[in-house]
C-alpha atoms as a PDB file:
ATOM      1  CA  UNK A   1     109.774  88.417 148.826  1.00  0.00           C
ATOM      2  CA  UNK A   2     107.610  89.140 145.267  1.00  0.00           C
ATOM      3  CA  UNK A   3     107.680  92.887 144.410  1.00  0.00           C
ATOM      4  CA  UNK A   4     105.970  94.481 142.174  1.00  0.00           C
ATOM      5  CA  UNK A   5     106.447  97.408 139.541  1.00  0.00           C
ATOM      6  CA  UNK A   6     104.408  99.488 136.832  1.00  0.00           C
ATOM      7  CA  UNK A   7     106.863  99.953 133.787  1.00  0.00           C
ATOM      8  CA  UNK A   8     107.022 101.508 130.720  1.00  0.00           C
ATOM      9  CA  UNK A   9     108.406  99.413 127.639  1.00  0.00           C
ATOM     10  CA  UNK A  10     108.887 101.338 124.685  1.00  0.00           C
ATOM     11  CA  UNK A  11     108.154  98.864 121.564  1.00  0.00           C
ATOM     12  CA  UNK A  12     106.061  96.615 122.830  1.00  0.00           C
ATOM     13  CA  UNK A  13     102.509  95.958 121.872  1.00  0.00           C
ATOM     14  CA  UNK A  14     102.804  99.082 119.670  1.00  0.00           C
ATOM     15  CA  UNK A  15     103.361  98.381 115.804  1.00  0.00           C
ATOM     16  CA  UNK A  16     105.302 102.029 115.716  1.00  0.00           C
ATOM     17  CA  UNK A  17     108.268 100.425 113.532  1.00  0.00           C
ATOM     18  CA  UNK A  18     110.644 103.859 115.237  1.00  0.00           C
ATOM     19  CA  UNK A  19     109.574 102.505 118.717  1.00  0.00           C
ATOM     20  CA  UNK A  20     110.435  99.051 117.734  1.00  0.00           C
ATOM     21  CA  UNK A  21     113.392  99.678 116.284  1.00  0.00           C
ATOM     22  CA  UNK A  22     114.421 101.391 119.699  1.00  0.00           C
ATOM     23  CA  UNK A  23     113.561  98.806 121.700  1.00  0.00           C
ATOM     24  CA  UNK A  24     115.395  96.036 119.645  1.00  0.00           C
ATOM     25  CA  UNK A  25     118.716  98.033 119.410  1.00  0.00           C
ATOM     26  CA  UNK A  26     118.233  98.417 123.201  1.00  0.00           C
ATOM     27  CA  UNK A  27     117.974  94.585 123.650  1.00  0.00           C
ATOM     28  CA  UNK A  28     120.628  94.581 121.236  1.00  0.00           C
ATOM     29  CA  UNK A  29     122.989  96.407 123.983  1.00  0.00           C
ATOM     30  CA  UNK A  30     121.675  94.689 127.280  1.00  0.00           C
ATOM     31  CA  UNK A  31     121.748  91.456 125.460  1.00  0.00           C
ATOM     32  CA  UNK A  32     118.406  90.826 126.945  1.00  0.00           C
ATOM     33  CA  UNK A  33     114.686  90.952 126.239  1.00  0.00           C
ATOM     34  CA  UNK A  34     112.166  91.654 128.881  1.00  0.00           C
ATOM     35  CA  UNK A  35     109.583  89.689 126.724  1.00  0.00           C
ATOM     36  CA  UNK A  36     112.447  86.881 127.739  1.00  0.00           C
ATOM     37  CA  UNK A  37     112.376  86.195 123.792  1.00  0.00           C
ATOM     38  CA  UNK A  38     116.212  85.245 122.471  1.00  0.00           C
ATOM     39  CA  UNK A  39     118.465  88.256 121.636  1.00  0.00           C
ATOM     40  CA  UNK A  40     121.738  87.985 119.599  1.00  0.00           C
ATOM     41  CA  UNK A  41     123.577  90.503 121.891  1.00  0.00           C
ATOM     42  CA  UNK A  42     125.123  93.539 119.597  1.00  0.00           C
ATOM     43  CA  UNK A  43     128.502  95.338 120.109  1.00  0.00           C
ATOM     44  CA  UNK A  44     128.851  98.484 119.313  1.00  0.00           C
ATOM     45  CA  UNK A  45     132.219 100.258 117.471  1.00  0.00           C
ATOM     46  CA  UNK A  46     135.054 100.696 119.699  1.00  0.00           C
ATOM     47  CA  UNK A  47     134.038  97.933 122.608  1.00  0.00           C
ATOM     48  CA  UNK A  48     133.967  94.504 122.995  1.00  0.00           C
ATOM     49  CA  UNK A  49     131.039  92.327 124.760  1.00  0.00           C
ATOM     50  CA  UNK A  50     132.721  92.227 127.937  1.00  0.00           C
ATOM     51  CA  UNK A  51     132.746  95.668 128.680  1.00  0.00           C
ATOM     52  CA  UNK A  52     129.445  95.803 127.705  1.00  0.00           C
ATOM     53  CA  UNK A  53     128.328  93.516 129.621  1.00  0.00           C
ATOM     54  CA  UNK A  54     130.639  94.404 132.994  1.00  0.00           C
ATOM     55  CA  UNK A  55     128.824  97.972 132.768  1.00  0.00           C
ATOM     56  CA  UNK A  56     125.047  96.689 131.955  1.00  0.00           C
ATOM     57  CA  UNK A  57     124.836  93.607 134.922  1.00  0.00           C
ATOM     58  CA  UNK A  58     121.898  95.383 136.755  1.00  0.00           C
ATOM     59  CA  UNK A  59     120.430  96.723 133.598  1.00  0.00           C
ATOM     60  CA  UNK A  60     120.036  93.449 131.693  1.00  0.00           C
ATOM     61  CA  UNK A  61     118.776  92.288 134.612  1.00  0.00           C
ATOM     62  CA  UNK A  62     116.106  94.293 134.427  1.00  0.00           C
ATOM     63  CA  UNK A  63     115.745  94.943 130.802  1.00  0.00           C
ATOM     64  CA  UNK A  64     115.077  98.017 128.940  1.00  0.00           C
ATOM     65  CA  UNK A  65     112.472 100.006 130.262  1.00  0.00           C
ATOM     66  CA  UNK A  66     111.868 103.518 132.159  1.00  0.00           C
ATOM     67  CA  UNK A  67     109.999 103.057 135.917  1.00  0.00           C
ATOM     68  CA  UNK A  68     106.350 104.695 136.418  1.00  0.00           C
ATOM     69  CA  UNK A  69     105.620 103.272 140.004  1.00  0.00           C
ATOM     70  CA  UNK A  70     108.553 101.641 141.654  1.00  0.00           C
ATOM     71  CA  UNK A  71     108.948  97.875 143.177  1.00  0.00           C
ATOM     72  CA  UNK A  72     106.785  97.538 146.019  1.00  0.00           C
ATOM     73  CA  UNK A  73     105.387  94.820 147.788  1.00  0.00           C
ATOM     74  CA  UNK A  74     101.130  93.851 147.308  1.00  0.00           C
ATOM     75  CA  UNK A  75      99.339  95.691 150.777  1.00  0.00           C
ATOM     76  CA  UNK A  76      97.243  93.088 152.565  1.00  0.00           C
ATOM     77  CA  UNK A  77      94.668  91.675 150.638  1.00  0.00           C
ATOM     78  CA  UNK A  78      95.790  92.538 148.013  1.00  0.00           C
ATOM     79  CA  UNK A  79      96.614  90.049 144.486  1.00  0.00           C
ATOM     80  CA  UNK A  80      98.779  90.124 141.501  1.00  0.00           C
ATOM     81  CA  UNK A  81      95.772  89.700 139.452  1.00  0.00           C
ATOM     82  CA  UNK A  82      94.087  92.024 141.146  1.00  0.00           C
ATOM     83  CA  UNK A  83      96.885  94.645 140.547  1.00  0.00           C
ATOM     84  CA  UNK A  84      97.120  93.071 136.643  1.00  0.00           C
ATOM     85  CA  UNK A  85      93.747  94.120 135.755  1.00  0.00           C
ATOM     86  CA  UNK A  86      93.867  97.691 137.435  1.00  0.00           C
ATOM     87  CA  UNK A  87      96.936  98.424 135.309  1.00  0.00           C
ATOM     88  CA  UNK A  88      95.098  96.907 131.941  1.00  0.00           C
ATOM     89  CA  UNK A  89      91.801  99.191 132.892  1.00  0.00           C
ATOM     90  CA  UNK A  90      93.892 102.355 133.490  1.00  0.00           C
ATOM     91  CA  UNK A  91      96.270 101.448 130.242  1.00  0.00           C
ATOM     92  CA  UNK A  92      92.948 100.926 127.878  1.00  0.00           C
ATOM     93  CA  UNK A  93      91.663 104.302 128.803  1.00  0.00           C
ATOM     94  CA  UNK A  94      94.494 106.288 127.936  1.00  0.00           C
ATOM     95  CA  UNK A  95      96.248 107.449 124.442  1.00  0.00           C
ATOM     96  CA  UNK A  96      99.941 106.416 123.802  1.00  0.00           C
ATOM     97  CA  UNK A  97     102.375 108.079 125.359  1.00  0.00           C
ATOM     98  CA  UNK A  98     104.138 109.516 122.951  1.00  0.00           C
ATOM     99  CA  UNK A  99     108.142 110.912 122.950  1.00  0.00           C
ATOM    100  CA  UNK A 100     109.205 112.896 119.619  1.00  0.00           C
ATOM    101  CA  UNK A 101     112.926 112.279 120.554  1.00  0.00           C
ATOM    102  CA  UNK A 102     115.291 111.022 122.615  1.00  0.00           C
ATOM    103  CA  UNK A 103     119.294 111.920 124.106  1.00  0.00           C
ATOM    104  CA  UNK A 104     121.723 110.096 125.996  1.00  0.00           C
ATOM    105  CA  UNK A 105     122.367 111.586 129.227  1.00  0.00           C
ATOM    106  CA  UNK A 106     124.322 110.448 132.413  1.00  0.00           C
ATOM    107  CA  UNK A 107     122.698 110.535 136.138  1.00  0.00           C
ATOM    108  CA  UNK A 108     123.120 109.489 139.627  1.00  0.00           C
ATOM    109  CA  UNK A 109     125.897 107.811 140.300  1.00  0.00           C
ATOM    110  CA  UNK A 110     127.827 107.616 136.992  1.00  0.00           C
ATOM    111  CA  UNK A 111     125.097 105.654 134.733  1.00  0.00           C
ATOM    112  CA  UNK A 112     123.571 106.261 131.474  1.00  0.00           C
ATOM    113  CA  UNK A 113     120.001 106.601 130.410  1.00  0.00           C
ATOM    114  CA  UNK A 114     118.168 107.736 127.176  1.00  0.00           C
ATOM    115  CA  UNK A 115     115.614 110.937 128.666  1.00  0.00           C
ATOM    116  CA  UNK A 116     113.230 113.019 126.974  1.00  0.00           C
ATOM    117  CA  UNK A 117     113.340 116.735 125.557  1.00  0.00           C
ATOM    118  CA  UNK A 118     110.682 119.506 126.689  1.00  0.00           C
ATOM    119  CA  UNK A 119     108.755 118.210 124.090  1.00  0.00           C
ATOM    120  CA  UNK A 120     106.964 115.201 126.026  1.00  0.00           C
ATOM    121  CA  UNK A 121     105.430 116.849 129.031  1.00  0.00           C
ATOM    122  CA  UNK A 122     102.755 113.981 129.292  1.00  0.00           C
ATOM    123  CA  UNK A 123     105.088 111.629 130.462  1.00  0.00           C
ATOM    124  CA  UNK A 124     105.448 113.188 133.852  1.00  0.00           C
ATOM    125  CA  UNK A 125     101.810 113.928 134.131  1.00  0.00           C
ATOM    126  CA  UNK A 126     100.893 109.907 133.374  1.00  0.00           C
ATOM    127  CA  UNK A 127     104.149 109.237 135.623  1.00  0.00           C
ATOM    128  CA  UNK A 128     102.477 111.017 138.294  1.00  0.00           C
ATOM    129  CA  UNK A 129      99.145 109.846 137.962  1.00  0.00           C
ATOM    130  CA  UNK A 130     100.757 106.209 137.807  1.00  0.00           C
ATOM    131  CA  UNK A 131     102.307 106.154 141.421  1.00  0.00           C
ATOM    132  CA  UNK A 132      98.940 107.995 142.983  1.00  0.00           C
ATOM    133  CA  UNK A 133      96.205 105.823 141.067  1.00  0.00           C
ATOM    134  CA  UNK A 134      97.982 102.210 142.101  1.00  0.00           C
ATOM    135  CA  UNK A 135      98.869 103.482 146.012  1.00  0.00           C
ATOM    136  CA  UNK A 136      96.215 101.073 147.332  1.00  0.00           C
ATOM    137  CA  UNK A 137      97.877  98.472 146.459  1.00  0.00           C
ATOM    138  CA  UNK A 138     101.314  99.122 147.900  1.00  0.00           C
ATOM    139  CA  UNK A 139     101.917  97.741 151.652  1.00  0.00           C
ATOM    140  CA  UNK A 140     104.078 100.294 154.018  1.00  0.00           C
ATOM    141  CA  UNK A 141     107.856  99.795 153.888  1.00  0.00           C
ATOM    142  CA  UNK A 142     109.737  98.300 156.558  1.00  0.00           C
ATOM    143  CA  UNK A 143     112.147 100.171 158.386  1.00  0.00           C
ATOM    144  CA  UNK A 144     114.799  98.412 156.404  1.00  0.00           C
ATOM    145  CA  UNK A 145     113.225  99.302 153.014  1.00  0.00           C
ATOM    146  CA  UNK A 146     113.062 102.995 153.979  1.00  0.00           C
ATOM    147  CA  UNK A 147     116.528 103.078 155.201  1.00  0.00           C
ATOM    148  CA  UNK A 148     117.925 101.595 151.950  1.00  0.00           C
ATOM    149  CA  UNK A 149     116.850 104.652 150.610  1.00  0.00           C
ATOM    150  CA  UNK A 150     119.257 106.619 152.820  1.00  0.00           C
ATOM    151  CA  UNK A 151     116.769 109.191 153.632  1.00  0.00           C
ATOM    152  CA  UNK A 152     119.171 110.896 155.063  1.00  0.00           C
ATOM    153  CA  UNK A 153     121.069 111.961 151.612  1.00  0.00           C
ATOM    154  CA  UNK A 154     117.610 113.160 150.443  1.00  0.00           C
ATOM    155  CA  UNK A 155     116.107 116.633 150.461  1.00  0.00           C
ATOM    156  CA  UNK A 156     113.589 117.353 152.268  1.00  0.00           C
ATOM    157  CA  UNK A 157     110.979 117.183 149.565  1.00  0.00           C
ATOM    158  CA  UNK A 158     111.935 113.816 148.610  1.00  0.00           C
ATOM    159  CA  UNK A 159     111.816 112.602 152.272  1.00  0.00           C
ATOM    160  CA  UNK A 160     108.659 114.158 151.769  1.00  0.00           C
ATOM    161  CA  UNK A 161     107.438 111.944 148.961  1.00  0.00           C
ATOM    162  CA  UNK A 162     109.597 108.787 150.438  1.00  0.00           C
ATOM    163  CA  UNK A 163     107.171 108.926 153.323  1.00  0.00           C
ATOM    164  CA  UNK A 164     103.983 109.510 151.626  1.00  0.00           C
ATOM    165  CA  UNK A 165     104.464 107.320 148.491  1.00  0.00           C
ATOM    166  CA  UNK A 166     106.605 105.097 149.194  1.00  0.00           C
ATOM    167  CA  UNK A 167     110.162 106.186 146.919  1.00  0.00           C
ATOM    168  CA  UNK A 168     111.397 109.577 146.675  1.00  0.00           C
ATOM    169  CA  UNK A 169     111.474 110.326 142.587  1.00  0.00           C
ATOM    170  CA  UNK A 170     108.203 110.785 141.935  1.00  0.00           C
ATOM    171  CA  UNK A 171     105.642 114.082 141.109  1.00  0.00           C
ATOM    172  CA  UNK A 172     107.626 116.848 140.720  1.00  0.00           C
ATOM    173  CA  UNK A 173     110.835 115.122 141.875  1.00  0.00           C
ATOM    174  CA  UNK A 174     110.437 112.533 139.049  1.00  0.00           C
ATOM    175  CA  UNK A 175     112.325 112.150 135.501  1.00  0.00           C
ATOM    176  CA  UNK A 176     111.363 109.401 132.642  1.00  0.00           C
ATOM    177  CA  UNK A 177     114.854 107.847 131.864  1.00  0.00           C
ATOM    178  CA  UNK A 178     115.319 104.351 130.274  1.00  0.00           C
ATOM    179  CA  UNK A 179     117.982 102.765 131.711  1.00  0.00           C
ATOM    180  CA  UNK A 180     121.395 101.533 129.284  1.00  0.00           C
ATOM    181  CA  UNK A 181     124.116 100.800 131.997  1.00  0.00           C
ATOM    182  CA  UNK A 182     125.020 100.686 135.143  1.00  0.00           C
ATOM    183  CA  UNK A 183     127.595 103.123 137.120  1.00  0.00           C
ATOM    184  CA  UNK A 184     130.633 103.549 134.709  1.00  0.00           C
ATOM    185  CA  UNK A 185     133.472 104.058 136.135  1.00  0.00           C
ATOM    186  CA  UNK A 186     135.361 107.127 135.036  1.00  0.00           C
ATOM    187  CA  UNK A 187     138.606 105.104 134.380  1.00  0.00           C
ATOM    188  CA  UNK A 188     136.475 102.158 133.290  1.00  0.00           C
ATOM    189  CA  UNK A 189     137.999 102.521 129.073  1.00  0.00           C
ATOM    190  CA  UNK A 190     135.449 103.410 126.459  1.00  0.00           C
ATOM    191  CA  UNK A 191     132.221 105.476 127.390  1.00  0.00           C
ATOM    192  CA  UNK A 192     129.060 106.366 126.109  1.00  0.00           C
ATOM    193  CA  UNK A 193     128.731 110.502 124.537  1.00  0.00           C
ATOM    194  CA  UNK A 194     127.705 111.967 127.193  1.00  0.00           C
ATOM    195  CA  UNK A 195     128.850 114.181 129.977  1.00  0.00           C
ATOM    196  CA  UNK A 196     128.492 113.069 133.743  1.00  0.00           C
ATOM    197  CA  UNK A 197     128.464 115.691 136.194  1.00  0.00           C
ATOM    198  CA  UNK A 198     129.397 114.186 139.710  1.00  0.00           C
ATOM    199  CA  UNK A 199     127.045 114.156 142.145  1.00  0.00           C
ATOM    200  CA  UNK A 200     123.865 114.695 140.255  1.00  0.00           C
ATOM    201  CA  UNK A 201     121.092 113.180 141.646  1.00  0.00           C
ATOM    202  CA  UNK A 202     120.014 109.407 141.150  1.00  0.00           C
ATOM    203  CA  UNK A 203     116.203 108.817 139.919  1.00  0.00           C
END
């Protein structure tokens, strides 16, 4: 079943060499490129590339990037084409996004992400204008696609927004994070710098 996302990619089609560098030291760590162009996969002081890569599975998978409208499937009538110009109309009418700095921090479950400071308050706005702008285009979730995202360990503001937009961490419940690992675990050797409270909440 094709799914579909809207994604931001820090580094590419930008010729900011800072944004660039970012995303090639990212690649660097996943040892993947969403572009799918080669990458010589980097290790980092203190590890070795198969704890790297036992920590980043999902990650690589999907490459390094921070989620604006999450996977959904095309509503009825619907075409990826379709949905590929929308996103190159709204994209062409709006200045860069632009994020003065970034820290490591650790969420959900145990994984690590790079996030924002206070100092980029249009990425939530564009975030937010992201999921409502491209809504026509998302088909109703089955029952099994709501209930994998166990509404019932949600508040009831995100149940809120899980019934209305289709995945709860979005609007006000929604933080930019771009994604570096998977769920470490806490006796799992080496770890990035950066504390991991338990049971924060997953985005």
């Amino acid at each position: 079943m094709t799914r579909y996302a809207i994604y931001a990619a820090p580094g590419t089609g930008t010729a900011d060499p800072a944004a660039i560098a970012l995303r090639e030291r990212a690649e660097r760590w996943l040892g993947r490129a969403v572009s799918g162009a080669p990458v010589a996969p980097g290790v980092p002081d203190g590890w070795d590339r198969a704890r790297v890569d036992a920590i980043t599975a999902d990650a690589r998978r999907y490459g390094f990037h921070a989620t604006l409208k999450a996977p959904f499937r095309l509503a009825r009538g619907r075409t990826a084409a379709e949905l590929d110009a929308a996103v190159a109309r709204f994209a062409a009418g709006r200045a860069a996004a632009r994020i003065p700095r970034l820290s490591l921090a650790c969420l959900g479950a145990g994984f690590y992400a790079l996030v924002p400071g206070d100092d980029a308050p249009g990425l939530r706005a564009l975030a937010a204008e992201t999921v409502t702008a491209f809504d026509a285009f998302r088909a109703p979730p089955t029952a099994a696609e709501t209930a994998r995202r166990h509404p019932e360990r949600l508040s009831e503001r995100q149940r809120e927004l899980l019934a209305a937009w289709g995945y709860p961490y979005v609007l006000n419940e929604f933080r930019f994070h771009l994604t570096l690992t998977d769920p470490v675990p806490r006796n799992g050797g080496p770890r990035p710098s950066a504390s991991c409270p338990a049971g924060s909440p997953a985005r």
